[in-house]
Protein backbone atom coordinates (compact mmCIF):
# COMPACT_ATOMS: atom_id res chain seq x y z
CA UNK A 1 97.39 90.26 24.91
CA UNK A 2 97.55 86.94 26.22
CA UNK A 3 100.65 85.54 28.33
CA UNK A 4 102.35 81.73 28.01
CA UNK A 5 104.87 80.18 30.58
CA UNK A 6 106.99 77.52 29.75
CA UNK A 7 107.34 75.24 32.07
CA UNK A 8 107.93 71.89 30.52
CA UNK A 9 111.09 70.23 30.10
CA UNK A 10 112.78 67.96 32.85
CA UNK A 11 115.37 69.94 34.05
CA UNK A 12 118.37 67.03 34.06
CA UNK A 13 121.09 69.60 35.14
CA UNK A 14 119.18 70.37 38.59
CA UNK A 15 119.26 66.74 38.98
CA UNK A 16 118.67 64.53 42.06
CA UNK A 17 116.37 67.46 42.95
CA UNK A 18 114.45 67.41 40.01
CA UNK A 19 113.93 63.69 40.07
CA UNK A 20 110.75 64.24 42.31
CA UNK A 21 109.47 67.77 41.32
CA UNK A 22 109.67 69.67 38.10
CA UNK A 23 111.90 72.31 38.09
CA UNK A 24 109.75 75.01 38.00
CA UNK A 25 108.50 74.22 40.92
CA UNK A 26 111.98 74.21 43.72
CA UNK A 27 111.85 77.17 46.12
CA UNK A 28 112.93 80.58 45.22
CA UNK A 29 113.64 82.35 48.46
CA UNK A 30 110.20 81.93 49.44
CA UNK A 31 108.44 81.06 47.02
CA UNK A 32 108.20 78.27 44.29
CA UNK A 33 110.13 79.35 40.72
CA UNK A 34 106.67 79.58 38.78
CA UNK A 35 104.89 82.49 40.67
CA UNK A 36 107.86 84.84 39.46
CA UNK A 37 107.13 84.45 35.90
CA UNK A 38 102.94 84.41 36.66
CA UNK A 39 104.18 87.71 38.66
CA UNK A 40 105.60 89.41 35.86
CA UNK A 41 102.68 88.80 33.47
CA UNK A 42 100.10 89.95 35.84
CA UNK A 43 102.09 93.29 37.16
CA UNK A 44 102.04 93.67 33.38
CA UNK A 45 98.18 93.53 33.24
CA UNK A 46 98.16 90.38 31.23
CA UNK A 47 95.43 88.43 32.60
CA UNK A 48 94.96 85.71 30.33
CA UNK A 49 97.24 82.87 31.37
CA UNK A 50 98.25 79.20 29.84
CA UNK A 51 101.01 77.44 31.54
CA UNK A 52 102.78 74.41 29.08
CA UNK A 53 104.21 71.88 31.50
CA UNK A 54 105.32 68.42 31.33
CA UNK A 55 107.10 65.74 33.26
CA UNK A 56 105.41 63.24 35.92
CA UNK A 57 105.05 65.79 37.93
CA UNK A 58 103.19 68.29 35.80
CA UNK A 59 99.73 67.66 38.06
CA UNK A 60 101.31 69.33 40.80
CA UNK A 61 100.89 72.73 38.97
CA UNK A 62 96.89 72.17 39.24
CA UNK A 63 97.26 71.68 42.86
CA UNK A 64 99.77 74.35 43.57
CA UNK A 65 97.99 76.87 41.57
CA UNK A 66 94.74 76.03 40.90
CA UNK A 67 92.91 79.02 38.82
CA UNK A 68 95.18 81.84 40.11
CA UNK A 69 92.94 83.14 43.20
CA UNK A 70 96.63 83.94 45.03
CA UNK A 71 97.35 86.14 42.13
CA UNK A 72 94.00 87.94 41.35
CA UNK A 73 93.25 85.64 38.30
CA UNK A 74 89.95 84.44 37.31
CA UNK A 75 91.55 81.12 35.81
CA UNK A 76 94.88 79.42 34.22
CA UNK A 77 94.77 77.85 31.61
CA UNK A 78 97.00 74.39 31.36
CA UNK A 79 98.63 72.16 28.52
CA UNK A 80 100.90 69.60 28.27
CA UNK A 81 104.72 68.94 26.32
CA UNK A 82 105.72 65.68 25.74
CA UNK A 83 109.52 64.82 25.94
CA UNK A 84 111.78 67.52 25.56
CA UNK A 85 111.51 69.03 21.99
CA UNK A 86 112.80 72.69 22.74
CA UNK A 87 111.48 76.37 23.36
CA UNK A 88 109.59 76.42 20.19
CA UNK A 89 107.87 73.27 20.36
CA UNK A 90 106.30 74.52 23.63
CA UNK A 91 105.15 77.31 22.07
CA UNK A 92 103.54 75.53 19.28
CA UNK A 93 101.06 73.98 21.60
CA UNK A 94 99.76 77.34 22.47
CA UNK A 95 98.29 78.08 19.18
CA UNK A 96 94.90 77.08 20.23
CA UNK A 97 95.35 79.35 23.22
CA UNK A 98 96.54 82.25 21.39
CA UNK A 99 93.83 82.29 18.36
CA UNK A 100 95.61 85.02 16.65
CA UNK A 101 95.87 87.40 19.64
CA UNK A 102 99.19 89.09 20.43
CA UNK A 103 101.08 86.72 23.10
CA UNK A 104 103.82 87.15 25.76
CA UNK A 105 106.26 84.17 26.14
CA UNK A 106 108.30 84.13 29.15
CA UNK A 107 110.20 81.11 30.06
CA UNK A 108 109.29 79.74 33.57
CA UNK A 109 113.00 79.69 35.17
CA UNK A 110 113.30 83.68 34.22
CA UNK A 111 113.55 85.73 37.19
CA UNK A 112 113.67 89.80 36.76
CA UNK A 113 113.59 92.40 39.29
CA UNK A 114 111.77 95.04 37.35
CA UNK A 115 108.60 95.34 35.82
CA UNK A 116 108.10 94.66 31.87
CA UNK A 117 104.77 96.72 31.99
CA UNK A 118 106.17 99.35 29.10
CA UNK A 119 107.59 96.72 26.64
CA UNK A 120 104.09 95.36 26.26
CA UNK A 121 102.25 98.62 26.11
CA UNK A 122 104.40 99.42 23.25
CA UNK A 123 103.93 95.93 22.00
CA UNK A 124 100.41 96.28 21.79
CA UNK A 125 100.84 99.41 19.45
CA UNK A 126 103.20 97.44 17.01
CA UNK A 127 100.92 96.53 14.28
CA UNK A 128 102.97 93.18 13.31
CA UNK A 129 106.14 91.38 14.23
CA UNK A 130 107.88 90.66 17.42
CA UNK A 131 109.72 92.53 20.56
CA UNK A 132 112.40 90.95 22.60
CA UNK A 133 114.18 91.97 26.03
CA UNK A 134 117.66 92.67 26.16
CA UNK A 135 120.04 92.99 28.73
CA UNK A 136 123.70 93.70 29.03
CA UNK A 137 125.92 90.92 30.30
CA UNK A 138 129.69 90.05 31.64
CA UNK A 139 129.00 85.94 30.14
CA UNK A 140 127.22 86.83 26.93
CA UNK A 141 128.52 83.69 25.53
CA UNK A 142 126.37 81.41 27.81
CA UNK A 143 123.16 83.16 25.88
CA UNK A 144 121.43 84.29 22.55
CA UNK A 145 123.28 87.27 21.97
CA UNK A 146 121.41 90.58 19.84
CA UNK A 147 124.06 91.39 17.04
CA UNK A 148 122.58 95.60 17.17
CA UNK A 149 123.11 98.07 14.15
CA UNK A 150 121.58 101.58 14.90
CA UNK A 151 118.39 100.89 16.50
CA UNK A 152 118.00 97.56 14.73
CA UNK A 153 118.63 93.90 15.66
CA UNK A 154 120.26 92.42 12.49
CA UNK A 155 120.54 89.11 14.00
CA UNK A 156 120.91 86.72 16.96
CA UNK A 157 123.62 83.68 17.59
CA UNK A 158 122.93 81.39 20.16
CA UNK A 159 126.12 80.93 22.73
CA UNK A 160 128.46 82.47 20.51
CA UNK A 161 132.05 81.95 21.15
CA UNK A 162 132.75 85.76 20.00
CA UNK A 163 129.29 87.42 20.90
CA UNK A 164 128.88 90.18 18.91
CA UNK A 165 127.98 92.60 21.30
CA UNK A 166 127.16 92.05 25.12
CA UNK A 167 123.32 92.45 25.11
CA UNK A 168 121.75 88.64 26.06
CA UNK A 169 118.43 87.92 24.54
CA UNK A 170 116.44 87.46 27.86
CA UNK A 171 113.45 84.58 27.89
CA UNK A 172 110.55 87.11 27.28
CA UNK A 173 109.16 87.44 23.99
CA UNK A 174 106.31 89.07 22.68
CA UNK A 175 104.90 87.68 19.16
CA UNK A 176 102.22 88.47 16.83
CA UNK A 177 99.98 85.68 15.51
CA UNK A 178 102.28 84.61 12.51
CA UNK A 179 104.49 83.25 15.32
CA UNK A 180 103.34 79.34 14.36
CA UNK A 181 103.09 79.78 10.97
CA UNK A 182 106.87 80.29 11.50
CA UNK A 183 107.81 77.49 14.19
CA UNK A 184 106.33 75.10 11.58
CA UNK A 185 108.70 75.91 9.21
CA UNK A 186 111.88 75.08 11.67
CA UNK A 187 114.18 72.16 11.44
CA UNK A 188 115.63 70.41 14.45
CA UNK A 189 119.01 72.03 15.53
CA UNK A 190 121.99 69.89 15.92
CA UNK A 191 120.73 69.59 19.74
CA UNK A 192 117.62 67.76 18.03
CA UNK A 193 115.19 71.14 19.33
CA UNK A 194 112.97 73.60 17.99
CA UNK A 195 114.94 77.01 18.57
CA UNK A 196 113.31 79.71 19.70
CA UNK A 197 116.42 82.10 18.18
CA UNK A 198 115.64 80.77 14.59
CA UNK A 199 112.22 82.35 15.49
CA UNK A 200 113.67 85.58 16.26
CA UNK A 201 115.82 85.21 13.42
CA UNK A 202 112.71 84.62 11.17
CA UNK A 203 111.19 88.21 12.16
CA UNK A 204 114.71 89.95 12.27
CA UNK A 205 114.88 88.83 8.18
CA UNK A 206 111.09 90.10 7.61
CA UNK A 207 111.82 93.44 9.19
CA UNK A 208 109.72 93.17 11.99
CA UNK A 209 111.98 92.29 15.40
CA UNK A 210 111.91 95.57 17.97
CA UNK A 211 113.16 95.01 21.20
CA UNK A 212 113.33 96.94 24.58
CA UNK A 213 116.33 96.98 27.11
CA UNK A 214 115.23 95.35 30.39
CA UNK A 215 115.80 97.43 33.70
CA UNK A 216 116.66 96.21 36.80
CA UNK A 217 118.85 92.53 37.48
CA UNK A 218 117.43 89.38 35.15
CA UNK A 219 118.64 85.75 35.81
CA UNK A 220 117.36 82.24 34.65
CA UNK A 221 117.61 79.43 37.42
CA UNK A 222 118.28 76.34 35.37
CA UNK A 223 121.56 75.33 37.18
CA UNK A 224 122.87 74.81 40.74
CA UNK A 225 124.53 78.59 40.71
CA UNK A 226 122.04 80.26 38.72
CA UNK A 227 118.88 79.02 41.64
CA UNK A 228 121.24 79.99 44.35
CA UNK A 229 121.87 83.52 42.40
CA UNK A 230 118.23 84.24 41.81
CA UNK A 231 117.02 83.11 45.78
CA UNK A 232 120.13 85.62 46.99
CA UNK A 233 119.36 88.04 44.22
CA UNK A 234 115.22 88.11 45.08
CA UNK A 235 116.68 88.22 48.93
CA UNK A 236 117.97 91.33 48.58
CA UNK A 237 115.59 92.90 46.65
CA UNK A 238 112.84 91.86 49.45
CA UNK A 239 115.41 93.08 52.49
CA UNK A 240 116.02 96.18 50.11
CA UNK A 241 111.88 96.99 49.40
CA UNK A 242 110.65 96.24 52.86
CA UNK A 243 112.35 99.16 54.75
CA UNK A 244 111.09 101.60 51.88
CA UNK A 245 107.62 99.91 51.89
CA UNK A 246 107.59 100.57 55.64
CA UNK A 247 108.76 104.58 55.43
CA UNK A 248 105.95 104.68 52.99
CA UNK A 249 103.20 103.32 55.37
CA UNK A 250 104.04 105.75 58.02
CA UNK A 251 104.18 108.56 55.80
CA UNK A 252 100.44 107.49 54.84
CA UNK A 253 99.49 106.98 58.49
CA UNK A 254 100.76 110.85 59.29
């Protein structure tokens, strides 16, 4: 399986401080917003990497990252979104990347404290379709919310004003290589994007979605509250970890 970040887009409602960085690149805690997502992939044992960037500032991820070294990678793999077309159109330009392989899209604000390593081993056994995370929310209306029948996902409606249920459709997906057959058949929303929920909605309709529930806290960090929640939130995990992590190295020095 092969893993995509996007990190395009120019991030206008973190603006002035996007005006001389990309987004995906302000501090979390301690460290810049796009080794959380690379993190996730790689703890996942997805080792095959293409970051889609954008903006004037999109050379910096070269520099920043270079081939992955910091994060046990052999290389990254790079492309580059003009203009701001929406979550799908990102995805689009990783067809060349993919080359019919399963893929795992996570957007490059997503933040998670737990690990997504089981989702995509039972990915990999799914013989077609798509899986998305869920996870349960107070403000489902500010997301894609999972309208959930049984064990199925009969659909998904993007910032509903009466969500359907409280489970938010996180930004990790996991496709099959139909995906781009199916973003070429989308129409601009009334936002003028590609949306990535009418390419849920396409699998839901074939039969194919599955989806996992995703443990542990999940946040994005596209606003002024929402990169101050994930930098506390990643905080207190660290503060939380370190005193166990330390209890654990004397027991091994005993």
């Amino acid at each position: 399986m092969k893993g995509i970040i996007l990190a395009g887009g120019l991030g206008s409602r973190l603006r002035p401080l996007t005006k001389v960085t990309n987004k995906h690149l302000l501090p979390i805690y301690d460290k810049p917003m796009i080794y959380y997502p690379i993190q996730t992939l790689v703890e996942a044992g997805i080792q095959d990497l293409l970051i889609v960037t954008g903006g004037r500032n999109s050379g910096d991820f070269l520099r920043l990252l270079a081939n992955g070294k910091e994060f046990g990678l052999k290389h990254i793999n790079y492309t580059y979104q003009e203009g701001e077309g929406g979550i799908a159109e990102a995805l689009a330009l990783a067809e060349h990347f993919s080359d019919g392989d399963q893929i795992c899209v996570i957007l490059g604000d997503n933040i998670i404290e737990g690990s997504i390593a089981s989702a995509v081993a039972d990915f990999k056994k799914q013989q077609r379709g798509a899986k998305i995370l869920l996870k349960e929310v107070h403000d489902a209306e500010r997301f894609g919310v999972a309208e959930i029948v049984g064990s199925k996902i009969v659909g998904i409606e993007e910032k509903p004003v009466k969500p359907k249920s409280k489970y938010a459709v996180t930004g990790i997906y996991m496709y099959d290589g139909s995906v781009f057959d199916k973003t070429r058949t989308l129409k601009p929303s009334a936002r003028g994007e590609l949306e990535i929920t009418d390419v849920n909605n396409a699998y839901i309709r074939e039969g194919t979605m599955t989806f996992n529930y995703l443990d542990g806290w999940w946040t994005d960090a596209g606003t002024f509250e929402s990169l101050l929640r994930a930098a506390n939130l990643v905080e207190e995990t660290q503060k939380l970890r370190s005193p166990a992590m330390a209890a654990a190295a004397g027991r091994d020095c005993e």
